[in-house]
N, C-alpha and C. Protein backbone atom coordinates (compact mmCIF):
# COMPACT_ATOMS: atom_id res chain seq x y z
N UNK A 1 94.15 107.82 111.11
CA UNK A 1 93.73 107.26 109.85
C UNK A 1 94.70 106.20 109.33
N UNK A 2 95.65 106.45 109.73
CA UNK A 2 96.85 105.10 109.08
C UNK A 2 96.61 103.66 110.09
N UNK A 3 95.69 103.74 111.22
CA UNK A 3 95.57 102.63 111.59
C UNK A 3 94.24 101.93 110.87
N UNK A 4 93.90 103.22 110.29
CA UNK A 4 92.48 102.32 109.65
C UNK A 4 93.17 101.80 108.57
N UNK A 5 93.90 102.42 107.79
CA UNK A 5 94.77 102.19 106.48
C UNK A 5 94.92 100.61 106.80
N UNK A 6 95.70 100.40 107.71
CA UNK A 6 96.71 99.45 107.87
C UNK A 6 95.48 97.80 108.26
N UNK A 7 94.85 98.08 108.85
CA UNK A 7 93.91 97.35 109.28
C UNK A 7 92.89 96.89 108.16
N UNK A 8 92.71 98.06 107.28
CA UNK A 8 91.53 97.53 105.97
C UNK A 8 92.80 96.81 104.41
N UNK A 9 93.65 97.24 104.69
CA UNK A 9 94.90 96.90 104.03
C UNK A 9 95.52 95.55 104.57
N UNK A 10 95.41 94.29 105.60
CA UNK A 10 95.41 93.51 106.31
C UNK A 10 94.16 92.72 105.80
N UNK A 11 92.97 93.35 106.13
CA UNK A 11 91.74 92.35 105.32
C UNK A 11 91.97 92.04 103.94
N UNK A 12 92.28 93.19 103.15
CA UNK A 12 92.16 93.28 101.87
C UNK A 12 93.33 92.13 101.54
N UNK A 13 94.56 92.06 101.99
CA UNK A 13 95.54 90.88 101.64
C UNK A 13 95.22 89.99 102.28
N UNK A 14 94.14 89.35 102.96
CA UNK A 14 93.62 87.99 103.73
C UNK A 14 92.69 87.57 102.59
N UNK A 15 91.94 88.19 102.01
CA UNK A 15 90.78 87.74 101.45
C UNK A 15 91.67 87.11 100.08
N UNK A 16 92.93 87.97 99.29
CA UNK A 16 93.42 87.55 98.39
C UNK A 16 93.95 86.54 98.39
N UNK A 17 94.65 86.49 99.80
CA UNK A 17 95.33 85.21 100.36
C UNK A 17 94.30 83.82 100.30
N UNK A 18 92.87 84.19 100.47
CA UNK A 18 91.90 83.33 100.64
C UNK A 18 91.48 82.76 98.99
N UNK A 19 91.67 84.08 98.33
CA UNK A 19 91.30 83.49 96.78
C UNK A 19 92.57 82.80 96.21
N UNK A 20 93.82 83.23 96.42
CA UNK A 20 94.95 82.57 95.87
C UNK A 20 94.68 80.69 96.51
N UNK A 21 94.64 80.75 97.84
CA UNK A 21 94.38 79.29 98.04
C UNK A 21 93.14 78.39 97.37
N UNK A 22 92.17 79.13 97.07
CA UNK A 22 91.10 78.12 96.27
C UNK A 22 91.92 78.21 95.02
N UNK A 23 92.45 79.01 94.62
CA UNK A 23 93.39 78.72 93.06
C UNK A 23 93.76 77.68 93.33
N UNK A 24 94.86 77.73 94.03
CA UNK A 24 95.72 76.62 94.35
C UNK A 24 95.18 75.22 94.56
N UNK A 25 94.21 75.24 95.60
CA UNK A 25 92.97 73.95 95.39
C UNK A 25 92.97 73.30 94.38
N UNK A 26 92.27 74.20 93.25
CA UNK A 26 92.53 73.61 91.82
C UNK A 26 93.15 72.90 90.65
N UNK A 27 94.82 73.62 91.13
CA UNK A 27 95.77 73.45 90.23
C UNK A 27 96.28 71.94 90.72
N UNK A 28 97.17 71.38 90.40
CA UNK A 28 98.13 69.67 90.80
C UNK A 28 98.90 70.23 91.04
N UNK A 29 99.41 69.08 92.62
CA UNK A 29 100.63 69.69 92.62
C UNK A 29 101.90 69.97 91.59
N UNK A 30 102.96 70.71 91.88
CA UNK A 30 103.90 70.96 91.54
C UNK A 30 105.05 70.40 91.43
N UNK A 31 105.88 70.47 90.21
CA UNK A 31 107.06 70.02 90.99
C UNK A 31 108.41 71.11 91.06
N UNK A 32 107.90 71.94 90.82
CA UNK A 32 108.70 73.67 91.15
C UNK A 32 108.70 73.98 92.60
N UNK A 33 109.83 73.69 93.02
CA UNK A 33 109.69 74.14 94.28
C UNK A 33 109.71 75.22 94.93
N UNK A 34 109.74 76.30 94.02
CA UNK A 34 109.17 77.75 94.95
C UNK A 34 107.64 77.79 94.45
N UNK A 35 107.25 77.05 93.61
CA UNK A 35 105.64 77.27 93.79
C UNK A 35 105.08 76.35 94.91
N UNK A 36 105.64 75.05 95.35
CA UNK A 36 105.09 74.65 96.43
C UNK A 36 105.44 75.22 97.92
N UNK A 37 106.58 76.34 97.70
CA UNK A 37 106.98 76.71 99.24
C UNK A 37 105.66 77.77 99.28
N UNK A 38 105.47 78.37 97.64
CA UNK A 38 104.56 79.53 98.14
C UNK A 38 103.10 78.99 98.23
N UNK A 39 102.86 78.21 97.86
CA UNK A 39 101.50 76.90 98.46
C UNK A 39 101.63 76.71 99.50
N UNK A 40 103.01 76.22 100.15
CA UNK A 40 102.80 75.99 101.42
C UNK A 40 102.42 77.01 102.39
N UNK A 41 103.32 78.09 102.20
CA UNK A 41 102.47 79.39 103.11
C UNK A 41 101.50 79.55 102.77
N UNK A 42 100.83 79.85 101.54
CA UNK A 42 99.31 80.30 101.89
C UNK A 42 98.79 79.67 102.78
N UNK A 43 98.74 78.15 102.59
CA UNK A 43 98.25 77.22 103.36
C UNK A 43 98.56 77.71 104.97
N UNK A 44 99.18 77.45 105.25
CA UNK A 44 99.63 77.88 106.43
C UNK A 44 98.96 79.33 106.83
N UNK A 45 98.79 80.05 106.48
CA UNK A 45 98.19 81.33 106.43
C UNK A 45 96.94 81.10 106.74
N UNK A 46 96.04 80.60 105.81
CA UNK A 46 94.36 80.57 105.25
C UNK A 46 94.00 79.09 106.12
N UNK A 47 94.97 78.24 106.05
CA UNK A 47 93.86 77.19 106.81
C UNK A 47 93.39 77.33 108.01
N UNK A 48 94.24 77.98 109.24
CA UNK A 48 93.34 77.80 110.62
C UNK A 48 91.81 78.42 110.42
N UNK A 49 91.96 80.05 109.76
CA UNK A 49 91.07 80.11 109.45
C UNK A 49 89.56 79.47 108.54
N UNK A 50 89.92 78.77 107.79
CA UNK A 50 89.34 78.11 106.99
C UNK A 50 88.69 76.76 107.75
N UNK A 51 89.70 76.66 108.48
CA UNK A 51 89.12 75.56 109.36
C UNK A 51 88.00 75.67 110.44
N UNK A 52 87.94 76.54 110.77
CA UNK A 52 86.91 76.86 111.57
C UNK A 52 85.63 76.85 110.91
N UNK A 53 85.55 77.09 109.60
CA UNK A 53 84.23 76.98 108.93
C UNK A 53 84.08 75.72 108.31
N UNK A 54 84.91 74.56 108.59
CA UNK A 54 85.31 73.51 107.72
C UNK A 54 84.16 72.60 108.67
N UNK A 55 84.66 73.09 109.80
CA UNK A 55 83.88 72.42 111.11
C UNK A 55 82.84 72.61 111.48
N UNK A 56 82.16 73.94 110.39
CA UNK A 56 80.40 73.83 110.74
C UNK A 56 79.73 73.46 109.30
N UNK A 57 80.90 73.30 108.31
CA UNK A 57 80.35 73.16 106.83
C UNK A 57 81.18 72.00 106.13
N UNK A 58 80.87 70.58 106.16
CA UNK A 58 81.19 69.82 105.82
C UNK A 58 82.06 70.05 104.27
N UNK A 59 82.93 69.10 103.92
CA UNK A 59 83.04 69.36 102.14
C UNK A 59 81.81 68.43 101.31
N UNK A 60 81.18 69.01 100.73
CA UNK A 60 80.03 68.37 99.78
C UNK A 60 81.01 67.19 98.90
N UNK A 61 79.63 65.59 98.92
CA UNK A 61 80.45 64.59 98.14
C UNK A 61 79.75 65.05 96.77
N UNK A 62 79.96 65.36 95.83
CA UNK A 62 79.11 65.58 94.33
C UNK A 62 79.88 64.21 93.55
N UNK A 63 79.55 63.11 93.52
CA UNK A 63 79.65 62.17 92.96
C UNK A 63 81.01 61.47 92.94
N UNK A 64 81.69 61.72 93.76
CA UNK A 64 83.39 61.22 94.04
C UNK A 64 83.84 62.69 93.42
N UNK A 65 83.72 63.42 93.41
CA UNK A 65 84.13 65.12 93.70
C UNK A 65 83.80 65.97 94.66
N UNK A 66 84.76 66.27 95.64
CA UNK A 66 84.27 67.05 96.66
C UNK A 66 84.35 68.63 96.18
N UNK A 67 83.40 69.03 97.35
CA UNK A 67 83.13 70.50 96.55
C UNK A 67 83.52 70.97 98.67
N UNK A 68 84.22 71.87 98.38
CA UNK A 68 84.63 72.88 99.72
C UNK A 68 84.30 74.31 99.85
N UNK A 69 83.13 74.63 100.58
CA UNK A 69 82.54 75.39 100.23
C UNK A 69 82.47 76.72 101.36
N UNK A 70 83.90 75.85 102.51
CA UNK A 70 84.20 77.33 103.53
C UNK A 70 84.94 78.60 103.07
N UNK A 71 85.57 78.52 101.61
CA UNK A 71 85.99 79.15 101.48
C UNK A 71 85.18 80.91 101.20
N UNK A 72 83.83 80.65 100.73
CA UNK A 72 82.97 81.02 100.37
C UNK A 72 82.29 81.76 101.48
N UNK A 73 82.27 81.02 102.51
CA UNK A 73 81.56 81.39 103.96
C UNK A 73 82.54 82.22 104.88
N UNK A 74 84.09 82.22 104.52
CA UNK A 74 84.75 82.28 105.00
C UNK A 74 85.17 83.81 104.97
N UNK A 75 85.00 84.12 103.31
CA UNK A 75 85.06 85.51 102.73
C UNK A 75 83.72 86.22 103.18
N UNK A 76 82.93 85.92 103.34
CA UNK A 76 81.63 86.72 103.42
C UNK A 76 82.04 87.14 105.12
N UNK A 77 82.16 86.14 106.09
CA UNK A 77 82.18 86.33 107.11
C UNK A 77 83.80 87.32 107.44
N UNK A 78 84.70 87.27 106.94
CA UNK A 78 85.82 88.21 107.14
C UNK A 78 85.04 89.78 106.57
N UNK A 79 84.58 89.80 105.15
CA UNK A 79 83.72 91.39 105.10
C UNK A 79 82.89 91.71 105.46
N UNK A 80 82.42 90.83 106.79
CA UNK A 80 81.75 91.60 108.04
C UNK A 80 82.53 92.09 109.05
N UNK A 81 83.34 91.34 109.08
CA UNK A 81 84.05 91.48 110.42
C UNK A 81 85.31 92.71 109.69
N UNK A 82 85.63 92.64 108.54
CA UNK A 82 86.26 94.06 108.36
C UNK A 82 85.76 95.15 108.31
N UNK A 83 83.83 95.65 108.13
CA UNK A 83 83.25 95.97 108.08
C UNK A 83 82.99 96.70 109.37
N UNK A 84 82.76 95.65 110.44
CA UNK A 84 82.87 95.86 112.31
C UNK A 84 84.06 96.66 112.67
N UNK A 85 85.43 95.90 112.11
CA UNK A 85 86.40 96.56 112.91
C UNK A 85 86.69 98.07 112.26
N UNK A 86 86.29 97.93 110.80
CA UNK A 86 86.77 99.61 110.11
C UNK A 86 85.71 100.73 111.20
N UNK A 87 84.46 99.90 111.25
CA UNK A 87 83.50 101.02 111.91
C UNK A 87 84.17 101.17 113.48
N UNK A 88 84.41 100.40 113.89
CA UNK A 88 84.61 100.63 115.45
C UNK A 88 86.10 101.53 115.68
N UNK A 89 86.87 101.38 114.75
CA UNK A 89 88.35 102.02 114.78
C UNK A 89 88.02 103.58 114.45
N UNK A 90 86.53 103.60 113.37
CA UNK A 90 86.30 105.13 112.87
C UNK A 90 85.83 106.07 113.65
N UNK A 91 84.77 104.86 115.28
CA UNK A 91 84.18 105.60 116.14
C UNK A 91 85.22 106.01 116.64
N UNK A 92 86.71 105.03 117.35
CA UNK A 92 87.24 105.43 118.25
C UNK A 92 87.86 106.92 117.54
N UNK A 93 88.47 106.41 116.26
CA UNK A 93 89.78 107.64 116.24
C UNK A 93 88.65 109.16 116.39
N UNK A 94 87.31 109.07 115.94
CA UNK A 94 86.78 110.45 116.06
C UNK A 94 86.37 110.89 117.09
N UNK A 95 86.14 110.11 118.30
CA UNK A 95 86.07 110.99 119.44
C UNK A 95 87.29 111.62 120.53
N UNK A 96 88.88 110.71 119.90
CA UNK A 96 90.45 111.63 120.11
C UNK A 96 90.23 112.92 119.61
């Protein structure tokens, strides 16, 4: 059970990681530099992923405002796939 722990506890800080970066999206940059080191990791964190949906979901032009809308696709598709792996870890540990 602590590998399920650890594994749904892993999604659960990806997805936050995923909402902290659309925050960040939002805000201008900084000129505090431990808020841009901790911008920079998220980034670093959330974009490969993010990118992969970037590349089947364009950013929308809404009138010289872009709208980025993998982030959105991005979360739905990780609480499937945490969904998959919690179930498949629950089959394995119960037939040990």
């Amino acid at each position: 059970m602590v590998v399920i722990r650890l594994v749904d506890t892993a999604f659960v800080v990806y997805f936050w990681l995923i909402i902290i970066r659309v925050i960040f999206s939002w805000i201008p940059l900084s000129s505090n530099a431990v808020v841009e080191r901790v911008r920079g990791f998220v980034y670093e964190l959330t974009d490969p992923y993010l990118n992969l949906f970037r590349r089947l979901l364009p950013i929308l032009n809404l009138g010289g405002m872009g709208l980025d809308l993998s982030p959105i696709i991005a979360i739905l598709a990780l609480g499937f796939i945490h969904r998959i792996a919690v179930s498949i870890l629950l089959q394995v540990l119960v037939r040990i």
